[in-house]
PDB file of N, CA and C in Angstrom:
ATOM      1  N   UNK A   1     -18.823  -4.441 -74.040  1.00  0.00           N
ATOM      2  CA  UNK A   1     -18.788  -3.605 -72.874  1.00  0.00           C
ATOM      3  C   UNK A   1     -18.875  -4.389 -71.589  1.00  0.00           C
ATOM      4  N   UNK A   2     -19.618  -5.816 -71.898  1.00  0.00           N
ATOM      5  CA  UNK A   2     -19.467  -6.193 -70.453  1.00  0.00           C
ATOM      6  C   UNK A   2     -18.242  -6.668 -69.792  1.00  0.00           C
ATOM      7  N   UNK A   3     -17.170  -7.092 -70.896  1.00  0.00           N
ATOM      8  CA  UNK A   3     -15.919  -7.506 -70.196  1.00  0.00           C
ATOM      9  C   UNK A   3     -15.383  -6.126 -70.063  1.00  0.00           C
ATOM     10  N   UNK A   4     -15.227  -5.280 -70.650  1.00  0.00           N
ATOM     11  CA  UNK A   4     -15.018  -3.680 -70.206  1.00  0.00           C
ATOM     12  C   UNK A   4     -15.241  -3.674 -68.830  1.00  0.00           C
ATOM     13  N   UNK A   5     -16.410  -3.625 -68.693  1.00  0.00           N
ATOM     14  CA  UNK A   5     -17.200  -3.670 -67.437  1.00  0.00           C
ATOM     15  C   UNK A   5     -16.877  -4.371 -66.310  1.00  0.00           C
ATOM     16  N   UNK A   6     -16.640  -5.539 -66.422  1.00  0.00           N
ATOM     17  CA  UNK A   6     -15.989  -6.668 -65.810  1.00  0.00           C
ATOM     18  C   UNK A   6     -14.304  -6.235 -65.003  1.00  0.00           C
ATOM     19  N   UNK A   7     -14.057  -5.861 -66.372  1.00  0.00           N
ATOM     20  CA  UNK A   7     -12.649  -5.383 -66.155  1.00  0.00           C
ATOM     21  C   UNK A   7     -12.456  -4.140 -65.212  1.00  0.00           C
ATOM     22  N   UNK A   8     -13.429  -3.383 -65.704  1.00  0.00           N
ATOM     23  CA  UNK A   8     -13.194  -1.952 -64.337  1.00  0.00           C
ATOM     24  C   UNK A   8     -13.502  -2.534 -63.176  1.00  0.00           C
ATOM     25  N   UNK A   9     -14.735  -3.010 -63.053  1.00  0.00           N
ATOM     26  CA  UNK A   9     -15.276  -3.593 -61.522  1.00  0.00           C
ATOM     27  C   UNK A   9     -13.816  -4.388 -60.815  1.00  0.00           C
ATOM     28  N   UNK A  10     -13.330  -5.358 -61.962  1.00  0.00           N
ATOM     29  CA  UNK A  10     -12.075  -6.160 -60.984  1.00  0.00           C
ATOM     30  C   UNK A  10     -11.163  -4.713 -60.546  1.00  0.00           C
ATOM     31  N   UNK A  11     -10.860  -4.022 -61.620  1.00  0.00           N
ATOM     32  CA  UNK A  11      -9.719  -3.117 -61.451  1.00  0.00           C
ATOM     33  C   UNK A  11      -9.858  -2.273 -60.064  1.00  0.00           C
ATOM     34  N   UNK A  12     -11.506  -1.711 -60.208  1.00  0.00           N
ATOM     35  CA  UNK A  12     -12.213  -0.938 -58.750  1.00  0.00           C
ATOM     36  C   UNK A  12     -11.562  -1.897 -57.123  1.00  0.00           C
ATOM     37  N   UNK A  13     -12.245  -3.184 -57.646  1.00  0.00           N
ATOM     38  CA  UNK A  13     -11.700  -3.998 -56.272  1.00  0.00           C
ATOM     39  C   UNK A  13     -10.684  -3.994 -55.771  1.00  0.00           C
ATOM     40  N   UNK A  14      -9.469  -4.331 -57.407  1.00  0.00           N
ATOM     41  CA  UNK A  14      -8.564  -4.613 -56.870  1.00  0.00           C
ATOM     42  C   UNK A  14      -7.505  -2.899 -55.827  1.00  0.00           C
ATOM     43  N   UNK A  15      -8.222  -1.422 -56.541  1.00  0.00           N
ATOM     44  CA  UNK A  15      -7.270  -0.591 -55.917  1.00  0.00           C
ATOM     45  C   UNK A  15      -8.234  -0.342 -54.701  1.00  0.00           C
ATOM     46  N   UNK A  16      -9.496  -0.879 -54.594  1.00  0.00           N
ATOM     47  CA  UNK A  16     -10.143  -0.857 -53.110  1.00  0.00           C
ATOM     48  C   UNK A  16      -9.302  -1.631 -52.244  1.00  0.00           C
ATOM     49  N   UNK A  17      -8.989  -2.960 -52.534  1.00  0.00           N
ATOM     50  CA  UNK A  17      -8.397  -3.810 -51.615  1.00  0.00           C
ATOM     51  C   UNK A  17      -7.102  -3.083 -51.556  1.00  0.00           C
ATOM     52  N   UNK A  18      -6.182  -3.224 -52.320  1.00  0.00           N
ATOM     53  CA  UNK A  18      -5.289  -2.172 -52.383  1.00  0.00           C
ATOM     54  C   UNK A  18      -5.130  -1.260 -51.249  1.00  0.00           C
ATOM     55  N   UNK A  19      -6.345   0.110 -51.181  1.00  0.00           N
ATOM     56  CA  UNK A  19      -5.983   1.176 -50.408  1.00  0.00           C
ATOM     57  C   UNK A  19      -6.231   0.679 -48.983  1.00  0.00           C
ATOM     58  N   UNK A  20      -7.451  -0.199 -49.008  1.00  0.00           N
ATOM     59  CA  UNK A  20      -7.377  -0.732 -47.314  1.00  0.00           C
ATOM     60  C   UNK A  20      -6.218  -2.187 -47.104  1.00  0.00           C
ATOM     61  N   UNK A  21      -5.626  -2.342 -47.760  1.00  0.00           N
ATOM     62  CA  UNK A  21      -4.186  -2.783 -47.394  1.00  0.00           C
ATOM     63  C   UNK A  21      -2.835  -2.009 -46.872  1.00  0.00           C
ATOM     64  N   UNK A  22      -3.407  -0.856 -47.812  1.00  0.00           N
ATOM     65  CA  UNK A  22      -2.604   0.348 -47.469  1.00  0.00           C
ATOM     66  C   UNK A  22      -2.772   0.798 -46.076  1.00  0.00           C
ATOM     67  N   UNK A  23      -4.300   1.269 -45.946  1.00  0.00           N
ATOM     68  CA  UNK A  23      -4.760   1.725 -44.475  1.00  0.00           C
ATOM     69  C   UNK A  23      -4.246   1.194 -43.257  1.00  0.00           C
ATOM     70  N   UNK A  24      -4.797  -0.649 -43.504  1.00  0.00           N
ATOM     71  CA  UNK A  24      -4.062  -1.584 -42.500  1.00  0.00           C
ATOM     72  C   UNK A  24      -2.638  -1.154 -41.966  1.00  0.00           C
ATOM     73  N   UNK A  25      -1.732  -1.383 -42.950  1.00  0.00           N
ATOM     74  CA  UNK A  25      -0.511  -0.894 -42.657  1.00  0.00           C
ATOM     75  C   UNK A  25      -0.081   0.633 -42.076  1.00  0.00           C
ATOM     76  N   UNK A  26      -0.966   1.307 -42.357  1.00  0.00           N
ATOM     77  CA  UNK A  26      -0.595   2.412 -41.711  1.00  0.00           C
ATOM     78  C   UNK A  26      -1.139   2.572 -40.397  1.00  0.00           C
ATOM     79  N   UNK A  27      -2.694   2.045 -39.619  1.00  0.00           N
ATOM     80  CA  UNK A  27      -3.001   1.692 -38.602  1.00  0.00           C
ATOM     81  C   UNK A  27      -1.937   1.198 -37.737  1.00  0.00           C
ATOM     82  N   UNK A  28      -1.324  -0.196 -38.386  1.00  0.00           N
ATOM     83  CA  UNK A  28      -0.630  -0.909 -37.711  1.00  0.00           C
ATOM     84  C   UNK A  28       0.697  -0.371 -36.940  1.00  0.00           C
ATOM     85  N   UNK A  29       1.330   0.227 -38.122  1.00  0.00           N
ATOM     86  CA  UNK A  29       2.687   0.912 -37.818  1.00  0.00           C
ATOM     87  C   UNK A  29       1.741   2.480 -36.631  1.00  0.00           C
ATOM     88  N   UNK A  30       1.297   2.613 -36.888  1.00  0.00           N
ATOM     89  CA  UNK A  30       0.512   3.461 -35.985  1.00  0.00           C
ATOM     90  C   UNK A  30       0.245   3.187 -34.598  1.00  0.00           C
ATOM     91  N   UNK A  31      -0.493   1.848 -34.348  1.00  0.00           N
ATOM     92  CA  UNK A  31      -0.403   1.425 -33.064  1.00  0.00           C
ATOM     93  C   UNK A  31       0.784   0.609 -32.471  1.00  0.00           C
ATOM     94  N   UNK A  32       2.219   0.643 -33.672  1.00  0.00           N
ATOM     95  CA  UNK A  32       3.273   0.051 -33.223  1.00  0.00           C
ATOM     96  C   UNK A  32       3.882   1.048 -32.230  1.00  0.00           C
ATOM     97  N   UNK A  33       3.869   2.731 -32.967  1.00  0.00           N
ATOM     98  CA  UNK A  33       4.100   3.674 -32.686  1.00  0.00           C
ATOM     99  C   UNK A  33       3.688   4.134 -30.987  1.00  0.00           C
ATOM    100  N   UNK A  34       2.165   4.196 -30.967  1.00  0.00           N
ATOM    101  CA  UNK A  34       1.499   4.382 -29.905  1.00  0.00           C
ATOM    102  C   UNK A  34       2.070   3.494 -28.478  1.00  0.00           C
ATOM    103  N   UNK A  35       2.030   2.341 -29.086  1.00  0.00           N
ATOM    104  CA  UNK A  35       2.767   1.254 -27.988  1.00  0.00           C
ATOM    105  C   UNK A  35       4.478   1.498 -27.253  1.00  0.00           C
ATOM    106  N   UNK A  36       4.937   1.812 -28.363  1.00  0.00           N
ATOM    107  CA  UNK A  36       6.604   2.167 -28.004  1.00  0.00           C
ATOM    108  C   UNK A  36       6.494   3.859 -27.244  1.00  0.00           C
ATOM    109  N   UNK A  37       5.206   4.594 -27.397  1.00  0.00           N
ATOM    110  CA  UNK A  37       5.423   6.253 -26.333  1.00  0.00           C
ATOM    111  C   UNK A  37       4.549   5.197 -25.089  1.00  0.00           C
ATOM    112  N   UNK A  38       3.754   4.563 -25.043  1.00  0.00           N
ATOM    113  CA  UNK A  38       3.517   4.225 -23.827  1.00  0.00           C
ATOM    114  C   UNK A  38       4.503   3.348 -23.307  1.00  0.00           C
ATOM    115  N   UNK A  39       5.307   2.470 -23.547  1.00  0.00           N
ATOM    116  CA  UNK A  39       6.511   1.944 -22.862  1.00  0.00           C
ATOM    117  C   UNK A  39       7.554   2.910 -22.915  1.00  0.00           C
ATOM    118  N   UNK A  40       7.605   3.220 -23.294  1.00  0.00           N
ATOM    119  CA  UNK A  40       8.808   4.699 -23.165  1.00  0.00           C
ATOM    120  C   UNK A  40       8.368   5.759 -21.979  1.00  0.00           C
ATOM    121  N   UNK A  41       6.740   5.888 -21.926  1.00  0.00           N
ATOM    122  CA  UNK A  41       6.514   6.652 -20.575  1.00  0.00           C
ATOM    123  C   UNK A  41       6.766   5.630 -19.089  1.00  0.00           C
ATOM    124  N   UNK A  42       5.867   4.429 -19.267  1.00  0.00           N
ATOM    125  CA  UNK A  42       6.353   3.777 -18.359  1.00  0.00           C
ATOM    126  C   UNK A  42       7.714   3.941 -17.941  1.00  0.00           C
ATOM    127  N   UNK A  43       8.688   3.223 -18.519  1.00  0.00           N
ATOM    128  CA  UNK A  43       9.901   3.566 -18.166  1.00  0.00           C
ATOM    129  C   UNK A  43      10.203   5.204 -17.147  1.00  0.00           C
ATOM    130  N   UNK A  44       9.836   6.045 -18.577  1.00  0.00           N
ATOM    131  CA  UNK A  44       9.855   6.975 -17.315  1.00  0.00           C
ATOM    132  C   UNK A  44       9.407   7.816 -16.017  1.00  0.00           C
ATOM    133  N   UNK A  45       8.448   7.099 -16.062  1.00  0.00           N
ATOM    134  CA  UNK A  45       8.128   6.941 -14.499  1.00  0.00           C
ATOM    135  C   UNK A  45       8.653   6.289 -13.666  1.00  0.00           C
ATOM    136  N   UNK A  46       8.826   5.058 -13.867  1.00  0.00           N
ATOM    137  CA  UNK A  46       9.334   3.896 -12.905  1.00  0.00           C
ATOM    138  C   UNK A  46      10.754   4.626 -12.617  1.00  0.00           C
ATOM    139  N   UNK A  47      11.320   5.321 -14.010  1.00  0.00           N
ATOM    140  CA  UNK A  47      12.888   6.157 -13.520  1.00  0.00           C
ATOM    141  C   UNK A  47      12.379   7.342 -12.690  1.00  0.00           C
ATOM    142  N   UNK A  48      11.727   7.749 -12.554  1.00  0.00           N
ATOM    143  CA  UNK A  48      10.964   8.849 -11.938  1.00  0.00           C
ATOM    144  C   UNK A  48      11.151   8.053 -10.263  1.00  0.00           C
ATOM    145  N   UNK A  49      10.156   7.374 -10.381  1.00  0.00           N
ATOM    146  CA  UNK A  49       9.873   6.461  -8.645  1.00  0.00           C
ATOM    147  C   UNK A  49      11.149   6.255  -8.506  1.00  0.00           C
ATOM    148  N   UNK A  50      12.466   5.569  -8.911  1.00  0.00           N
ATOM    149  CA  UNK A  50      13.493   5.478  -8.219  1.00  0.00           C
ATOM    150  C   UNK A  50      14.308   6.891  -7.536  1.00  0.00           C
ATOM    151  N   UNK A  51      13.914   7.656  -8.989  1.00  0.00           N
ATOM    152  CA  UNK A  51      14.721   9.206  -8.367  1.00  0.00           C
ATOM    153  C   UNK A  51      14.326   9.693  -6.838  1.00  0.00           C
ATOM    154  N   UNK A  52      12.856   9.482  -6.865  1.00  0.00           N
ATOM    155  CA  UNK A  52      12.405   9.691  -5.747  1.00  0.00           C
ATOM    156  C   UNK A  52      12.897   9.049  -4.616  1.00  0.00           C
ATOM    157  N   UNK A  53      12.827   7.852  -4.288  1.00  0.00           N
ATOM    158  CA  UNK A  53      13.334   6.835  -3.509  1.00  0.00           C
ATOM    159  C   UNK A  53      14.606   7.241  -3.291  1.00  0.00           C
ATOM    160  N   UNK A  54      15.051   8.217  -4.249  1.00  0.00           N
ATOM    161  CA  UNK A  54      16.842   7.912  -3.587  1.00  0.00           C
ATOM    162  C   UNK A  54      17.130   9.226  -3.240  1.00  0.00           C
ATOM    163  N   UNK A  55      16.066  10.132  -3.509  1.00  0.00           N
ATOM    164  CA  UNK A  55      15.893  11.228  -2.874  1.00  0.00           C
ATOM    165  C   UNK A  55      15.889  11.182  -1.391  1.00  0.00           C
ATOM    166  N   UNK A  56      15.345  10.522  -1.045  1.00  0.00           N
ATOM    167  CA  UNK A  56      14.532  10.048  -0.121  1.00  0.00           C
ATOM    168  C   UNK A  56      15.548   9.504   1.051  1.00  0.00           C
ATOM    169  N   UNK A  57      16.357   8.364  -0.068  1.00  0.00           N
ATOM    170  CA  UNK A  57      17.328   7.986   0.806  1.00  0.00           C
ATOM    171  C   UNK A  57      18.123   8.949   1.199  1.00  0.00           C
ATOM    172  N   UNK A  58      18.797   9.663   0.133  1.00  0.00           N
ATOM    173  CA  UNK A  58      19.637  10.822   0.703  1.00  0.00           C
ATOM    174  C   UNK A  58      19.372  11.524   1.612  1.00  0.00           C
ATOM    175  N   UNK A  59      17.702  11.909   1.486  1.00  0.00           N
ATOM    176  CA  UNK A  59      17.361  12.721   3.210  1.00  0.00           C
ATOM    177  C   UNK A  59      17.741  11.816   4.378  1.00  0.00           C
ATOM    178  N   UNK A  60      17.599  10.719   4.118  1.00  0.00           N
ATOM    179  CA  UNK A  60      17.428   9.661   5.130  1.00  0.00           C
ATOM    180  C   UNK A  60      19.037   9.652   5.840  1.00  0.00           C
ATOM    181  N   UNK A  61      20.146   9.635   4.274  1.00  0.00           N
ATOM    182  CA  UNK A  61      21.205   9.378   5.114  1.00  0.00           C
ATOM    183  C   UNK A  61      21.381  10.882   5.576  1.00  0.00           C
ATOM    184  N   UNK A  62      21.257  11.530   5.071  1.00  0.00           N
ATOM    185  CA  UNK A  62      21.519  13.167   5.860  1.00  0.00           C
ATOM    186  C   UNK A  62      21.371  13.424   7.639  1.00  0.00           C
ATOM    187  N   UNK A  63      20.019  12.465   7.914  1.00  0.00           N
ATOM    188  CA  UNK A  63      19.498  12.720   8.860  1.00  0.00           C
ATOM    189  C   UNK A  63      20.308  11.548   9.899  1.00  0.00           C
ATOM    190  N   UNK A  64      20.813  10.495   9.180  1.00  0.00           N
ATOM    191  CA  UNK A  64      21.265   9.734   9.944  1.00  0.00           C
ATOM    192  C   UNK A  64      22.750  10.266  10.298  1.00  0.00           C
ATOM    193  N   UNK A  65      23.440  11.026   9.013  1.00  0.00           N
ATOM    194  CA  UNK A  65      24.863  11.500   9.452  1.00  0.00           C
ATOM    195  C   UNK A  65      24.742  12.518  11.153  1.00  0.00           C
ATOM    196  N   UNK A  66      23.485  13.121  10.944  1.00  0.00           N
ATOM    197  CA  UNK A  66      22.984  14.360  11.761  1.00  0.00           C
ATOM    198  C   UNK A  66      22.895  13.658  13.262  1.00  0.00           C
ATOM    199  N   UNK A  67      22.215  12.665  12.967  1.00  0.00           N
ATOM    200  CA  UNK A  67      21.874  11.527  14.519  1.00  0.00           C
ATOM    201  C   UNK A  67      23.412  11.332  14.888  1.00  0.00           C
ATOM    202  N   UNK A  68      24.024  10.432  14.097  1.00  0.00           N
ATOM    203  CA  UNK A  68      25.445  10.291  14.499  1.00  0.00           C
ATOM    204  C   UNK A  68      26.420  11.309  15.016  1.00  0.00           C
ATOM    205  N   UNK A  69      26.568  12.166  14.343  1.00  0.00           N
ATOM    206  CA  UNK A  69      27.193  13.232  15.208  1.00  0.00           C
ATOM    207  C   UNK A  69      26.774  14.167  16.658  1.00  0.00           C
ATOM    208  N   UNK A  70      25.339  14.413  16.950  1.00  0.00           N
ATOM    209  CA  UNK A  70      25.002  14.693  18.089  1.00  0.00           C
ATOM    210  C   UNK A  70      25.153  13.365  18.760  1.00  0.00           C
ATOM    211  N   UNK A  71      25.427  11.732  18.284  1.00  0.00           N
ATOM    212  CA  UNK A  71      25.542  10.973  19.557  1.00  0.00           C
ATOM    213  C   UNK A  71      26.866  10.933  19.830  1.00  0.00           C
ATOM    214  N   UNK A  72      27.632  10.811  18.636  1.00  0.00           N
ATOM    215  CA  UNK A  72      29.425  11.358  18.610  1.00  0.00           C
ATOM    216  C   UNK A  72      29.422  12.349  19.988  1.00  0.00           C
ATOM    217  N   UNK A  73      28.956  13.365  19.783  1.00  0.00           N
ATOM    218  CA  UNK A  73      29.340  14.343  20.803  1.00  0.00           C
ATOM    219  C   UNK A  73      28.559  13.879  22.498  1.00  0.00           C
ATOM    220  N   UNK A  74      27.508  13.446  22.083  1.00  0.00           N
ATOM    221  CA  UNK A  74      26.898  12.651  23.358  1.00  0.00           C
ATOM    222  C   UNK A  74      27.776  12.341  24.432  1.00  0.00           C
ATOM    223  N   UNK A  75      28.461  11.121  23.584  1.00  0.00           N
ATOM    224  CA  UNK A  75      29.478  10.345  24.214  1.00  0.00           C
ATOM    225  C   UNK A  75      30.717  10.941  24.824  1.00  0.00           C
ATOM    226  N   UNK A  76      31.159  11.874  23.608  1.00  0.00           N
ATOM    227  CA  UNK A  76      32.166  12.797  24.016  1.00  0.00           C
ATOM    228  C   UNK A  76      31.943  13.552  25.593  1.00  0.00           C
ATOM    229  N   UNK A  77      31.103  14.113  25.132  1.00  0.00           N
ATOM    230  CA  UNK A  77      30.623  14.659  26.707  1.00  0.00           C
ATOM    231  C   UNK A  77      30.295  14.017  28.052  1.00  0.00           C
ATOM    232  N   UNK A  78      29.705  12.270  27.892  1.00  0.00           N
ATOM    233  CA  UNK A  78      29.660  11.791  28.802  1.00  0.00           C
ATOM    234  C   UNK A  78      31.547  11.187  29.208  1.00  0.00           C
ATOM    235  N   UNK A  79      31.950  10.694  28.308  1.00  0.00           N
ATOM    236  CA  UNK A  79      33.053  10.485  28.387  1.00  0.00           C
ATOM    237  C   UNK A  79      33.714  11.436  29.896  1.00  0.00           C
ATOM    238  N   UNK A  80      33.794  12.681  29.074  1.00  0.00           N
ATOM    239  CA  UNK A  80      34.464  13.753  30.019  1.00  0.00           C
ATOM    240  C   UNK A  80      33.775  14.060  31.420  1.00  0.00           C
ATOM    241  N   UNK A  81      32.594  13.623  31.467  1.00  0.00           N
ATOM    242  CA  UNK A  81      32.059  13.897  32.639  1.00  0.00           C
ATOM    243  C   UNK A  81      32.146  12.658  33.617  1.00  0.00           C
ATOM    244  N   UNK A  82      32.712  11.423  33.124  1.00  0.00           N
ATOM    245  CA  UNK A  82      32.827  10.281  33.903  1.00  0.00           C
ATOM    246  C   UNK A  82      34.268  10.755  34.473  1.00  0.00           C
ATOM    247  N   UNK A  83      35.218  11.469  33.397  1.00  0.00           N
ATOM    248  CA  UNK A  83      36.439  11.306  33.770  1.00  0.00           C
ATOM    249  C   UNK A  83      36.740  12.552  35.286  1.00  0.00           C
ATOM    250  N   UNK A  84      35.747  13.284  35.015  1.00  0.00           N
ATOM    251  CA  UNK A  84      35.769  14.588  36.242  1.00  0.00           C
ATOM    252  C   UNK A  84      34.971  13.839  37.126  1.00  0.00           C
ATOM    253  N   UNK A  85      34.114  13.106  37.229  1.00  0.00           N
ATOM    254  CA  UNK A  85      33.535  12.504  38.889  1.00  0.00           C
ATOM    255  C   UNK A  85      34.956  11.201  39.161  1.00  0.00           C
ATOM    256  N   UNK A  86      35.157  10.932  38.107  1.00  0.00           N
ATOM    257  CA  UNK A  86      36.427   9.447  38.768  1.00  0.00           C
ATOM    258  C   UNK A  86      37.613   9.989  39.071  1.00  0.00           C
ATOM    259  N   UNK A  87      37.502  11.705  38.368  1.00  0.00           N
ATOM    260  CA  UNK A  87      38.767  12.129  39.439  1.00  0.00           C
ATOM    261  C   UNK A  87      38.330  12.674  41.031  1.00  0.00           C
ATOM    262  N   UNK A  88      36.790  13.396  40.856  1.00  0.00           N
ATOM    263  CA  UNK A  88      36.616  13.351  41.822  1.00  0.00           C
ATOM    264  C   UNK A  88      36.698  12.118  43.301  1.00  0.00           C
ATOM    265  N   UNK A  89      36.206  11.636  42.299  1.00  0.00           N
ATOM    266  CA  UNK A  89      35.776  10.151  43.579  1.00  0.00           C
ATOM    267  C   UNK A  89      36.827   9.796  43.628  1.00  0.00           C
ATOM    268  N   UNK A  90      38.123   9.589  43.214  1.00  0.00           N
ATOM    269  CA  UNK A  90      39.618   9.666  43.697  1.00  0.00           C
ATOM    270  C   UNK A  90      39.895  10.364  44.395  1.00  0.00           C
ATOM    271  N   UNK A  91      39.968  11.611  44.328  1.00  0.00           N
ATOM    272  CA  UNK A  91      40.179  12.870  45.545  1.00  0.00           C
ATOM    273  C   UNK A  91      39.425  12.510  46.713  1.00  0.00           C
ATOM    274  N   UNK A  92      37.804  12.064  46.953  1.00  0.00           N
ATOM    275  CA  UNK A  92      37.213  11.870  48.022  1.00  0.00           C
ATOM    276  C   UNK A  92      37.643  10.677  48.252  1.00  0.00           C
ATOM    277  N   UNK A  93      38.566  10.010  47.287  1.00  0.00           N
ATOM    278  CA  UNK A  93      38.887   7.981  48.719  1.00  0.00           C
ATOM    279  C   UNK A  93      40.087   8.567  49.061  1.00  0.00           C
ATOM    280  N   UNK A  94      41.371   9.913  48.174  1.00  0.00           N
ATOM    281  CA  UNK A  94      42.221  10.098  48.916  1.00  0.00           C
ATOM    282  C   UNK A  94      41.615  11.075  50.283  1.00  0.00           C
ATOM    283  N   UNK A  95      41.027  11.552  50.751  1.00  0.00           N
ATOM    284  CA  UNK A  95      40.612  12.677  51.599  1.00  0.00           C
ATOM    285  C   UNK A  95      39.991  11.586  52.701  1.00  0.00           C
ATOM    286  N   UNK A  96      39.313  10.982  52.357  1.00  0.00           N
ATOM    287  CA  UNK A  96      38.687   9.652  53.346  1.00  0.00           C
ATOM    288  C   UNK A  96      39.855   8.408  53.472  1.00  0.00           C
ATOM    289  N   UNK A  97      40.574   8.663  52.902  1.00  0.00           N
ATOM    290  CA  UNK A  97      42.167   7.272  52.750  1.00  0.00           C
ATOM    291  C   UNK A  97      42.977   7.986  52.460  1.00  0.00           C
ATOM    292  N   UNK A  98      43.397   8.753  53.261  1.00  0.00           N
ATOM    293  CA  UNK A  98      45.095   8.864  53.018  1.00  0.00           C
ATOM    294  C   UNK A  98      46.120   8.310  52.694  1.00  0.00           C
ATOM    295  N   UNK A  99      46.996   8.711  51.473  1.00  0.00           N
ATOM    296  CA  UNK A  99      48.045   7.100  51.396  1.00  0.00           C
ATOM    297  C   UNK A  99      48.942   6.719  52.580  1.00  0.00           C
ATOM    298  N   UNK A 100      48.874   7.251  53.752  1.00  0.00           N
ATOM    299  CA  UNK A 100      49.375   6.474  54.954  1.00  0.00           C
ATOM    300  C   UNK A 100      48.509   5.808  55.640  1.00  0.00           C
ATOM    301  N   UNK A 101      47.008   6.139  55.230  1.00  0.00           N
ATOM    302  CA  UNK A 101      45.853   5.052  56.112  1.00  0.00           C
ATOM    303  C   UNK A 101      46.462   4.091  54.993  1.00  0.00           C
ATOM    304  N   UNK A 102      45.615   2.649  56.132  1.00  0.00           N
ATOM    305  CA  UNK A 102      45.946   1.282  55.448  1.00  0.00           C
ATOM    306  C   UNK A 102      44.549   1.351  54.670  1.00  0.00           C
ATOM    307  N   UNK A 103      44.607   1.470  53.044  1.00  0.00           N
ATOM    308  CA  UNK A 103      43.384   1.217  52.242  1.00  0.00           C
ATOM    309  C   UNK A 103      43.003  -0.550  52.065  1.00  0.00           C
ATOM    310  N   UNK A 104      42.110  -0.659  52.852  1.00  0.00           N
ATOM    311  CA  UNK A 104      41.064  -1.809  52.800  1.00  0.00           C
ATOM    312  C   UNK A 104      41.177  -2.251  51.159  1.00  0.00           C
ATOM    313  N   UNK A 105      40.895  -1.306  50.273  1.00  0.00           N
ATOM    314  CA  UNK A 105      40.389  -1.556  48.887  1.00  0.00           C
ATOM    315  C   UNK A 105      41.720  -2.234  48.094  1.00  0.00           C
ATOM    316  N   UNK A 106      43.290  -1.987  49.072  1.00  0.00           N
ATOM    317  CA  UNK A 106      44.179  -2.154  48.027  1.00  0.00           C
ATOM    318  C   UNK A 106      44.652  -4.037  48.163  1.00  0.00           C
ATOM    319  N   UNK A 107      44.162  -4.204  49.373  1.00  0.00           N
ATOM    320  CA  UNK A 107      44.554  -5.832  50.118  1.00  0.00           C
ATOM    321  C   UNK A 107      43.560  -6.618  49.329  1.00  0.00           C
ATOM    322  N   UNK A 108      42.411  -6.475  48.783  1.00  0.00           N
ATOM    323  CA  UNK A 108      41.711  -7.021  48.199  1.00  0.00           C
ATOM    324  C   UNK A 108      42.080  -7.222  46.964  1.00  0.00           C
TER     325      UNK A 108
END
């Protein structure tokens, strides 16, 4: 009985070692698991922060198309208002200079 004995005790060890070989491996692949949803969230966040950012930009260019066109028209308008005083101020050098006065401004 004692090699009987002998023999179960090895046999006990050996499916003890056994099942926590087993365990190991399933831990492991477990925290392989765990590791690949936390890099997989990372990722999607960091894709998250860019969405944002370009959200962001898009307001940005929105607001800049918006700037540009009220200065578009800015200009437009100053434009036209230079061109109505330089016709004016033509009319007042013809009214003050007649084209039969001798214009000072044209000998120069």
């Amino acid at each position: 009985m004692d090699a009987g004995e002998a023999s179960f005790e090895v046999e006990s060890q050996a499916a003890a070692l056994k099942a926590q070989r087993e365990e190991s491996k399933r831990q492991y692949k477990q925290s392989l698991v765990i590791a690949a949803k936390k890099r997989q969230a990372g990722k999607m966040r960091q894709l998250q922060g860019r969405t944002k950012k370009k959200e962001d930009l898009d307001r940005e260019l929105a607001h800049a198309k918006t700037n540009l066109k009220k200065i578009e028209k800015l200009v437009q308008s100053l434009r036209a208002r230079k061109d109505e005083l330089s016709a004016q101020i033509e009319e007042c050098g013809l009214l003050l200079f007649p084209p039969s006065f001798p214009d000072s401004r044209k000998r120069q």
